[in-house]
PDB file of N, CA and C in Angstrom:
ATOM      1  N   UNK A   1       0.861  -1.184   0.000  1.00  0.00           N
ATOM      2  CA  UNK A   1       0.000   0.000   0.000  1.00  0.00           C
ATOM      3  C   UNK A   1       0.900   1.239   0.000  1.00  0.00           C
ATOM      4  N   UNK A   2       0.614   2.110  -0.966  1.00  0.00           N
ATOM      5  CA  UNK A   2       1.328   3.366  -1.045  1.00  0.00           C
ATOM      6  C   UNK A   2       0.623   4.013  -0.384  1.00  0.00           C
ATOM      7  N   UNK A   3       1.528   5.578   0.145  1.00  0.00           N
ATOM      8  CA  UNK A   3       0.876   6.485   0.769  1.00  0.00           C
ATOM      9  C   UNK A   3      -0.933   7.241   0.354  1.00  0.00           C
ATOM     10  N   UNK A   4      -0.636   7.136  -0.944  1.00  0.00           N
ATOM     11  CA  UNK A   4      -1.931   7.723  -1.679  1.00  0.00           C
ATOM     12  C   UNK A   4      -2.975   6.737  -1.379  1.00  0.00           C
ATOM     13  N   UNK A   5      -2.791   5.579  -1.426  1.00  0.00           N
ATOM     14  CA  UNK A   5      -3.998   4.562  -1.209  1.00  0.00           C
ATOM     15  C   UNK A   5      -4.509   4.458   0.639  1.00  0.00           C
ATOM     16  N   UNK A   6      -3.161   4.677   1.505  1.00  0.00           N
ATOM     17  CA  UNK A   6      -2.932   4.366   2.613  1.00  0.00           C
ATOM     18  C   UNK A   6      -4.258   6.231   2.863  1.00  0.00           C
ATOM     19  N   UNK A   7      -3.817   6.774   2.548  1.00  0.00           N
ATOM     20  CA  UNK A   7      -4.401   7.942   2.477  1.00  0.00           C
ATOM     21  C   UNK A   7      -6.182   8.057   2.355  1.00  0.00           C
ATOM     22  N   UNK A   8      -6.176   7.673   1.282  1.00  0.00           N
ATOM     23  CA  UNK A   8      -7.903   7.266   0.927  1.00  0.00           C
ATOM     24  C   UNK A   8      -8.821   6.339   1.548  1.00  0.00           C
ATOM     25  N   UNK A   9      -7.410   5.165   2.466  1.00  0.00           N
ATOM     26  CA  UNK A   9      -8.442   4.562   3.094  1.00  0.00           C
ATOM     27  C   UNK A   9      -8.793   5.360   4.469  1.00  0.00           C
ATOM     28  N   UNK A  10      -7.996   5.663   5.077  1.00  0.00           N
ATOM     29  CA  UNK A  10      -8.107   6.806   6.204  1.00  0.00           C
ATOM     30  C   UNK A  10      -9.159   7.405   5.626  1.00  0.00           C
ATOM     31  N   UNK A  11      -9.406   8.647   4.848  1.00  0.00           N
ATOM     32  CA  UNK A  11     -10.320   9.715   4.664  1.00  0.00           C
ATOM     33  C   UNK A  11     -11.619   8.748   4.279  1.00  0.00           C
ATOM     34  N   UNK A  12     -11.795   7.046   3.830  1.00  0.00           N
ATOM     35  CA  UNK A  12     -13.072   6.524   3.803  1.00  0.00           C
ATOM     36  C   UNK A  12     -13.235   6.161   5.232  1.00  0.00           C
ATOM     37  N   UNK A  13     -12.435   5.603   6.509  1.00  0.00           N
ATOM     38  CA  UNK A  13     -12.664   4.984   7.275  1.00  0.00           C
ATOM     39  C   UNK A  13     -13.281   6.401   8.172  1.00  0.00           C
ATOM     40  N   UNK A  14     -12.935   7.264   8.341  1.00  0.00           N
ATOM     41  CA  UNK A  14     -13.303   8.535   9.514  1.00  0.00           C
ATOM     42  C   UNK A  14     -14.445   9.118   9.548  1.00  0.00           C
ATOM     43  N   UNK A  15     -15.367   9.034   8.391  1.00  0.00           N
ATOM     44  CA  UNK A  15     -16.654   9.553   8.526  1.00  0.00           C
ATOM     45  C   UNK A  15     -17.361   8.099   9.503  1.00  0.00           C
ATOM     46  N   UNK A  16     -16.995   7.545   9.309  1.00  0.00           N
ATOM     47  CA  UNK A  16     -17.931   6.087  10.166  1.00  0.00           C
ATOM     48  C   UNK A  16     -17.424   6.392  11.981  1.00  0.00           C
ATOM     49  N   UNK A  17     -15.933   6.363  12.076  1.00  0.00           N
ATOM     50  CA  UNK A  17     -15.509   6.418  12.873  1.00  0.00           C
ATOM     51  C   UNK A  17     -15.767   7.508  14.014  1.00  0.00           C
ATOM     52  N   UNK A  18     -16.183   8.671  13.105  1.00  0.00           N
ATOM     53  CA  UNK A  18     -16.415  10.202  14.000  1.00  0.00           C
ATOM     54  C   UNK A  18     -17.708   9.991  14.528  1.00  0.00           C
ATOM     55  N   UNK A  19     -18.615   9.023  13.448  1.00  0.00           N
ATOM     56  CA  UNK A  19     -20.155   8.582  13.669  1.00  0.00           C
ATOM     57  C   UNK A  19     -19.570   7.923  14.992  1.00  0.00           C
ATOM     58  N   UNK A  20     -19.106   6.921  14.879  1.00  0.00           N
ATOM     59  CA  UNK A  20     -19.041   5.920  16.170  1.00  0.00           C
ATOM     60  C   UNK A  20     -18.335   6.395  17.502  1.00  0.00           C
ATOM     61  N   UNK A  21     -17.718   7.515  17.480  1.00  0.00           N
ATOM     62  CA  UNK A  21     -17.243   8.227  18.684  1.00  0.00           C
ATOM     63  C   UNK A  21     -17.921   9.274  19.148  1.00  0.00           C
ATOM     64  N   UNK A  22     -18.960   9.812  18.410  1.00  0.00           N
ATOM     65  CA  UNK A  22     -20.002  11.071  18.604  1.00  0.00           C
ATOM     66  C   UNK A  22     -19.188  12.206  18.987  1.00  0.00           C
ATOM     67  N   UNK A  23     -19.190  12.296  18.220  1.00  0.00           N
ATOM     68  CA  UNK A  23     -17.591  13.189  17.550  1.00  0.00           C
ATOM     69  C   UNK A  23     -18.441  14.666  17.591  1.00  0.00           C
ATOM     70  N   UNK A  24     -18.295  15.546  18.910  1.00  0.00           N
ATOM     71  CA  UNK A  24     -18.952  16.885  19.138  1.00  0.00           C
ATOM     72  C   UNK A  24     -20.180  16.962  19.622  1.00  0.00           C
ATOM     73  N   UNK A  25     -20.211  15.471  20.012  1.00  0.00           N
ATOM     74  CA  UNK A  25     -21.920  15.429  20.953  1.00  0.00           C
ATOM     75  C   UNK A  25     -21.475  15.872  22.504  1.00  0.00           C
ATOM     76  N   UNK A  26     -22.330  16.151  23.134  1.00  0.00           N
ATOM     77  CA  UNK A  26     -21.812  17.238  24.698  1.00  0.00           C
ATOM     78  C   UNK A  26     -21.310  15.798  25.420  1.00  0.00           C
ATOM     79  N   UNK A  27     -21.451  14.629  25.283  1.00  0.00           N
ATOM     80  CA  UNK A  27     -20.645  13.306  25.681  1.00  0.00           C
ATOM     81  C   UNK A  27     -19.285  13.498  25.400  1.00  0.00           C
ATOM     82  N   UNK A  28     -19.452  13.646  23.940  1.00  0.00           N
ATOM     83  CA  UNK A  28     -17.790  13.469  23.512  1.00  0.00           C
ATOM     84  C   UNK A  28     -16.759  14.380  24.306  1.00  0.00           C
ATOM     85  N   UNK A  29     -17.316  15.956  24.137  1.00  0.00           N
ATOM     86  CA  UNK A  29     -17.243  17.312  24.251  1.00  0.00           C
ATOM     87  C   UNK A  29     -16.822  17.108  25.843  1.00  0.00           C
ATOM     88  N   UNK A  30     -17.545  16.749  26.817  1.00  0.00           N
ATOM     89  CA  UNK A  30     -17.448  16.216  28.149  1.00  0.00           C
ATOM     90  C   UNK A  30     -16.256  15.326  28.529  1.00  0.00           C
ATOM     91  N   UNK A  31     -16.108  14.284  28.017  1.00  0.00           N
ATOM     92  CA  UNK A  31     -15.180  13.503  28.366  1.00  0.00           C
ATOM     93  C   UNK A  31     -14.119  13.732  28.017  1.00  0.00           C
ATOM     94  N   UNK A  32     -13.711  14.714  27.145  1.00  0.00           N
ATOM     95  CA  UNK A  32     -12.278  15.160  26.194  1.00  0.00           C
ATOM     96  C   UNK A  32     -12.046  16.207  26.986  1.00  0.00           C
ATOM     97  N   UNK A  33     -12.623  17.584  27.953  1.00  0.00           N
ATOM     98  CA  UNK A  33     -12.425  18.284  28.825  1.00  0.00           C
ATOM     99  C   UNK A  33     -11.513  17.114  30.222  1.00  0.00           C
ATOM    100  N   UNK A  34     -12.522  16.187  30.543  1.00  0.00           N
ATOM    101  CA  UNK A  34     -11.976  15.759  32.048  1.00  0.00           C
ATOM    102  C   UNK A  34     -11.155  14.753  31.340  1.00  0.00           C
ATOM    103  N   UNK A  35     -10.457  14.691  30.164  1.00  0.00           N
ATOM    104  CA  UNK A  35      -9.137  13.592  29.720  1.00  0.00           C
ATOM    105  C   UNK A  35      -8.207  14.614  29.635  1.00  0.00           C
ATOM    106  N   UNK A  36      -8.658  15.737  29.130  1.00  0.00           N
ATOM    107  CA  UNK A  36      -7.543  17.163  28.972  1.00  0.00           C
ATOM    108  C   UNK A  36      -7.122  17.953  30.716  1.00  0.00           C
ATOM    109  N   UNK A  37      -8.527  17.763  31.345  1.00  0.00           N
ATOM    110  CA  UNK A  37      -8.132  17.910  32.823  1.00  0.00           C
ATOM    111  C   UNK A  37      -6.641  16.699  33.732  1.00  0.00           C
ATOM    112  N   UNK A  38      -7.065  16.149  33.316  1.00  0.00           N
ATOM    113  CA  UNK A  38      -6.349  14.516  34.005  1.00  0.00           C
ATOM    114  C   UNK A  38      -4.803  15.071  33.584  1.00  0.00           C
ATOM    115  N   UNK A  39      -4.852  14.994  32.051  1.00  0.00           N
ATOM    116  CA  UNK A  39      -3.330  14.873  31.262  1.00  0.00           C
ATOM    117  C   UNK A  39      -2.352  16.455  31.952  1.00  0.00           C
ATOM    118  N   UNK A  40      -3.293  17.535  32.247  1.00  0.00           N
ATOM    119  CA  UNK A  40      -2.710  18.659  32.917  1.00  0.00           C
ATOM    120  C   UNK A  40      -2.370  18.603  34.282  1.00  0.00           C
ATOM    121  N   UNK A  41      -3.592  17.314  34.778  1.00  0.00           N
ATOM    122  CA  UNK A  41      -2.448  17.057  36.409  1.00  0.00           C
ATOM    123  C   UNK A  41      -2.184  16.524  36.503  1.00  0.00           C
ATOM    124  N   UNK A  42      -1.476  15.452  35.388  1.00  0.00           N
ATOM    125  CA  UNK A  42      -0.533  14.746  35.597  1.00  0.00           C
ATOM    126  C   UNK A  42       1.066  15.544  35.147  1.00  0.00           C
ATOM    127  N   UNK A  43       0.438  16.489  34.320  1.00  0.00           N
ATOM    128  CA  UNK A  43       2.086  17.072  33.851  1.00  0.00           C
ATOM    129  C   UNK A  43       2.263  18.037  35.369  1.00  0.00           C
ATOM    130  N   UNK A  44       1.669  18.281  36.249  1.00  0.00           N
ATOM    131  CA  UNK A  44       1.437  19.379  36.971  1.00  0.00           C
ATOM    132  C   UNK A  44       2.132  18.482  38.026  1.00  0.00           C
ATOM    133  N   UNK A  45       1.688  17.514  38.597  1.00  0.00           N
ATOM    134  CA  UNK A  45       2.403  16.700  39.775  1.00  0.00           C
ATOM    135  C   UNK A  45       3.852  16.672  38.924  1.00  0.00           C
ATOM    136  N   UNK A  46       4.082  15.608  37.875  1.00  0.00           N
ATOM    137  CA  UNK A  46       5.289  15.581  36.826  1.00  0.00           C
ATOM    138  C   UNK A  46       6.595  17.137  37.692  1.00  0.00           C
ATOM    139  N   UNK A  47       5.626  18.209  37.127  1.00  0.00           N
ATOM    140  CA  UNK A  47       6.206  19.137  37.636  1.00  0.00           C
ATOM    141  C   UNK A  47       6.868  19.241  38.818  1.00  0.00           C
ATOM    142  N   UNK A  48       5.936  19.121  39.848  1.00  0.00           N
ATOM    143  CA  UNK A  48       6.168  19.428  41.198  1.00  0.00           C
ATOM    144  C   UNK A  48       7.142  18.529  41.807  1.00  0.00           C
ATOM    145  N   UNK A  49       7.103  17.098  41.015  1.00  0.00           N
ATOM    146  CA  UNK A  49       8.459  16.125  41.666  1.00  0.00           C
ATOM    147  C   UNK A  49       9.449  16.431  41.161  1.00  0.00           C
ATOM    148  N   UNK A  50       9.587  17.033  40.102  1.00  0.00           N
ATOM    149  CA  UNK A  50      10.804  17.266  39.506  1.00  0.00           C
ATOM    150  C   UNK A  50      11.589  18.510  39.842  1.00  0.00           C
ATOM    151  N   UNK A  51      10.945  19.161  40.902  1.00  0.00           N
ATOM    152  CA  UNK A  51      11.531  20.730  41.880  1.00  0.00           C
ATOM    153  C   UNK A  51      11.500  20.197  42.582  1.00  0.00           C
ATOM    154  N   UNK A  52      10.757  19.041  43.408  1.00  0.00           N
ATOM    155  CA  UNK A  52      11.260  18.257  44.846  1.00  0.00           C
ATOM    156  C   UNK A  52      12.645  18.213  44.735  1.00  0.00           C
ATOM    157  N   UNK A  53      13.135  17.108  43.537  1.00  0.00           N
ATOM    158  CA  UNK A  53      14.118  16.319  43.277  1.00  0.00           C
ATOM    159  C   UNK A  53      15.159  17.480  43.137  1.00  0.00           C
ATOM    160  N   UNK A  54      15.145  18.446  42.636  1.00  0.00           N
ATOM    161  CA  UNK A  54      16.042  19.338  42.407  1.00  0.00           C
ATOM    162  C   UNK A  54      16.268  20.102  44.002  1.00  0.00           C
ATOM    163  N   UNK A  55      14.917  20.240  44.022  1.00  0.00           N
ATOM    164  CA  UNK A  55      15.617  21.154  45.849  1.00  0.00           C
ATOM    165  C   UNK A  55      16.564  20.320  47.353  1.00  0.00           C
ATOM    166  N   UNK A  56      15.956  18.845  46.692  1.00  0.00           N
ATOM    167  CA  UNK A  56      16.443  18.039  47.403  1.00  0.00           C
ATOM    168  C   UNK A  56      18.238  17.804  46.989  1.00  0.00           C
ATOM    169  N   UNK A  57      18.109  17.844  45.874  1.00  0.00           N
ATOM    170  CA  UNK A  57      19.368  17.455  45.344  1.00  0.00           C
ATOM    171  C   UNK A  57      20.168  19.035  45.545  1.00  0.00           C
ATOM    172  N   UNK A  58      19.691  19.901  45.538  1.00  0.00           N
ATOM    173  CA  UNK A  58      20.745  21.430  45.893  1.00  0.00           C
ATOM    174  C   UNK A  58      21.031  21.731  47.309  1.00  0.00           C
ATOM    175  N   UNK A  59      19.982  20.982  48.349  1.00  0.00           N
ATOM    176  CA  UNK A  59      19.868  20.921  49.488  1.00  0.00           C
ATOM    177  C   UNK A  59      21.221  20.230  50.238  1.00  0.00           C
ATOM    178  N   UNK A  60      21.242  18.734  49.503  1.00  0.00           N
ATOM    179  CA  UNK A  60      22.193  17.940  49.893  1.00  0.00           C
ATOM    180  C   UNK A  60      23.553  18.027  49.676  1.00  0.00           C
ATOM    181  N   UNK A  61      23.544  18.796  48.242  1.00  0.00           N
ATOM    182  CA  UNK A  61      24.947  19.254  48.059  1.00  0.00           C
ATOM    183  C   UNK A  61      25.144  20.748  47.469  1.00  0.00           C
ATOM    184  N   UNK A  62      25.406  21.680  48.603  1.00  0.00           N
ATOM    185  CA  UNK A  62      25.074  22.805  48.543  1.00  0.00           C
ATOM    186  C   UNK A  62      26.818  23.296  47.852  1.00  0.00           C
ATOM    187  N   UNK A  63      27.543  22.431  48.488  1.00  0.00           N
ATOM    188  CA  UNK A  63      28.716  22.930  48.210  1.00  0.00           C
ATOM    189  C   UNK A  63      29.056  22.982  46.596  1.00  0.00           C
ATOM    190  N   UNK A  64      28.193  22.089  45.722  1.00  0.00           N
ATOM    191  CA  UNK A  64      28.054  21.555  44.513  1.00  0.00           C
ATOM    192  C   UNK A  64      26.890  22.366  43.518  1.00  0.00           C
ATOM    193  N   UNK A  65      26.465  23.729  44.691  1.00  0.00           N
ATOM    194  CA  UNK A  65      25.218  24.396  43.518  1.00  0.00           C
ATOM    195  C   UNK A  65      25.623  24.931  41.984  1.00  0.00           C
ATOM    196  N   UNK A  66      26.744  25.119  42.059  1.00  0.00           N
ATOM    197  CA  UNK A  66      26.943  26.089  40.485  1.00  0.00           C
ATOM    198  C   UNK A  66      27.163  24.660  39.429  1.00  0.00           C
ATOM    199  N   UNK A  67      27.853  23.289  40.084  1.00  0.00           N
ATOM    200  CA  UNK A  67      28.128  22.511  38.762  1.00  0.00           C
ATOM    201  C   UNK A  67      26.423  21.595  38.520  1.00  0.00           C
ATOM    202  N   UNK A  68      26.010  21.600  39.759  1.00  0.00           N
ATOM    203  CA  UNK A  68      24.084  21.231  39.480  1.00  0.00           C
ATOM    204  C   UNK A  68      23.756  22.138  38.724  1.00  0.00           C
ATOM    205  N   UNK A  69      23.564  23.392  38.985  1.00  0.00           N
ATOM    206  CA  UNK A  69      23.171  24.422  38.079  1.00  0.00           C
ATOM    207  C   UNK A  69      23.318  24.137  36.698  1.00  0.00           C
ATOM    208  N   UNK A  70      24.712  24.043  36.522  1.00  0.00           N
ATOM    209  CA  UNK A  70      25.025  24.021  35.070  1.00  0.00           C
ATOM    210  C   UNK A  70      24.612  22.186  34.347  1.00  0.00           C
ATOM    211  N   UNK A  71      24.372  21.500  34.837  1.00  0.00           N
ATOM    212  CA  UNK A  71      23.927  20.588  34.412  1.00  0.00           C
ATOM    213  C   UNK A  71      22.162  20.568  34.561  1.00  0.00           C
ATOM    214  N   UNK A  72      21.687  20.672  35.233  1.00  0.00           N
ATOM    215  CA  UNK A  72      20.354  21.098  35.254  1.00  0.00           C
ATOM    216  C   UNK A  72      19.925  22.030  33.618  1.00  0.00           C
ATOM    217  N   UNK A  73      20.964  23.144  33.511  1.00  0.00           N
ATOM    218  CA  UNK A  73      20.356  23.703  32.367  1.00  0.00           C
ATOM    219  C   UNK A  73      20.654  23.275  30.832  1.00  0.00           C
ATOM    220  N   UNK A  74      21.824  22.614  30.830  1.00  0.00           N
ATOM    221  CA  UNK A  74      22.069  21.902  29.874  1.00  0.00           C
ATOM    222  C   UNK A  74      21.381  20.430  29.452  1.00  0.00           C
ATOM    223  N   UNK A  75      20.921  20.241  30.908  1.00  0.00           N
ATOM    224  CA  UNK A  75      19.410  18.693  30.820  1.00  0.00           C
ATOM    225  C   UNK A  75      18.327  19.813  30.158  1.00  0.00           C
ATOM    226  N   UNK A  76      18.139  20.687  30.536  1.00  0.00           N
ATOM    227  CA  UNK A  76      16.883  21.518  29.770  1.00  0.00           C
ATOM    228  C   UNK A  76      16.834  21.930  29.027  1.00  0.00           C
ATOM    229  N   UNK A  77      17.723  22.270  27.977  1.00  0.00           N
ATOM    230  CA  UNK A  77      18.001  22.878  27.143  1.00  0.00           C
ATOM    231  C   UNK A  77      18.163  21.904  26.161  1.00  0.00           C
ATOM    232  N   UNK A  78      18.585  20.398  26.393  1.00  0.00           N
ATOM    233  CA  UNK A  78      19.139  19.641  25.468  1.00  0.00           C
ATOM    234  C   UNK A  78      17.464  18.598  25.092  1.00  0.00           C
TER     235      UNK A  78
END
């Protein structure tokens, strides 16, 4: 299957599919808010352990803040 065929079957299969997911009914509309809620507190905790881990880790080796520093921003950056 080439892309062009791979293509056409997608754009035949999605009108059935949008039917079968009720695709903009206040159900759908509903449950895609509290899946978009969930996925934001999970990046949000995500967050918050990952400044634990860092305060913990600058805490413990204070004498070591500027070479954490500089690896911290080069983990973020990269």
């Amino acid at each position: 299957m080439n892309d062009k065929e791979f293509k056409q079957m997608i754009d035949s299969l999605m009108p059935q599919e949008e039917k079968n997911l009720q695709v903009n009914s206040e159900e759908f509309n509903q449950r895609h808010e509290e899946l978009m809620q969930l996925i934001q507190s999970a990046e949000g905790a995500e967050k918050v352990n990952y400044m634990e881990l860092v305060l913990n880790l600058v805490t413990a080796n204070r004498e070591q803040v500027r070479e954490i520093y500089y690896l911290l921003l080069g983990f973020l950056k990269g």
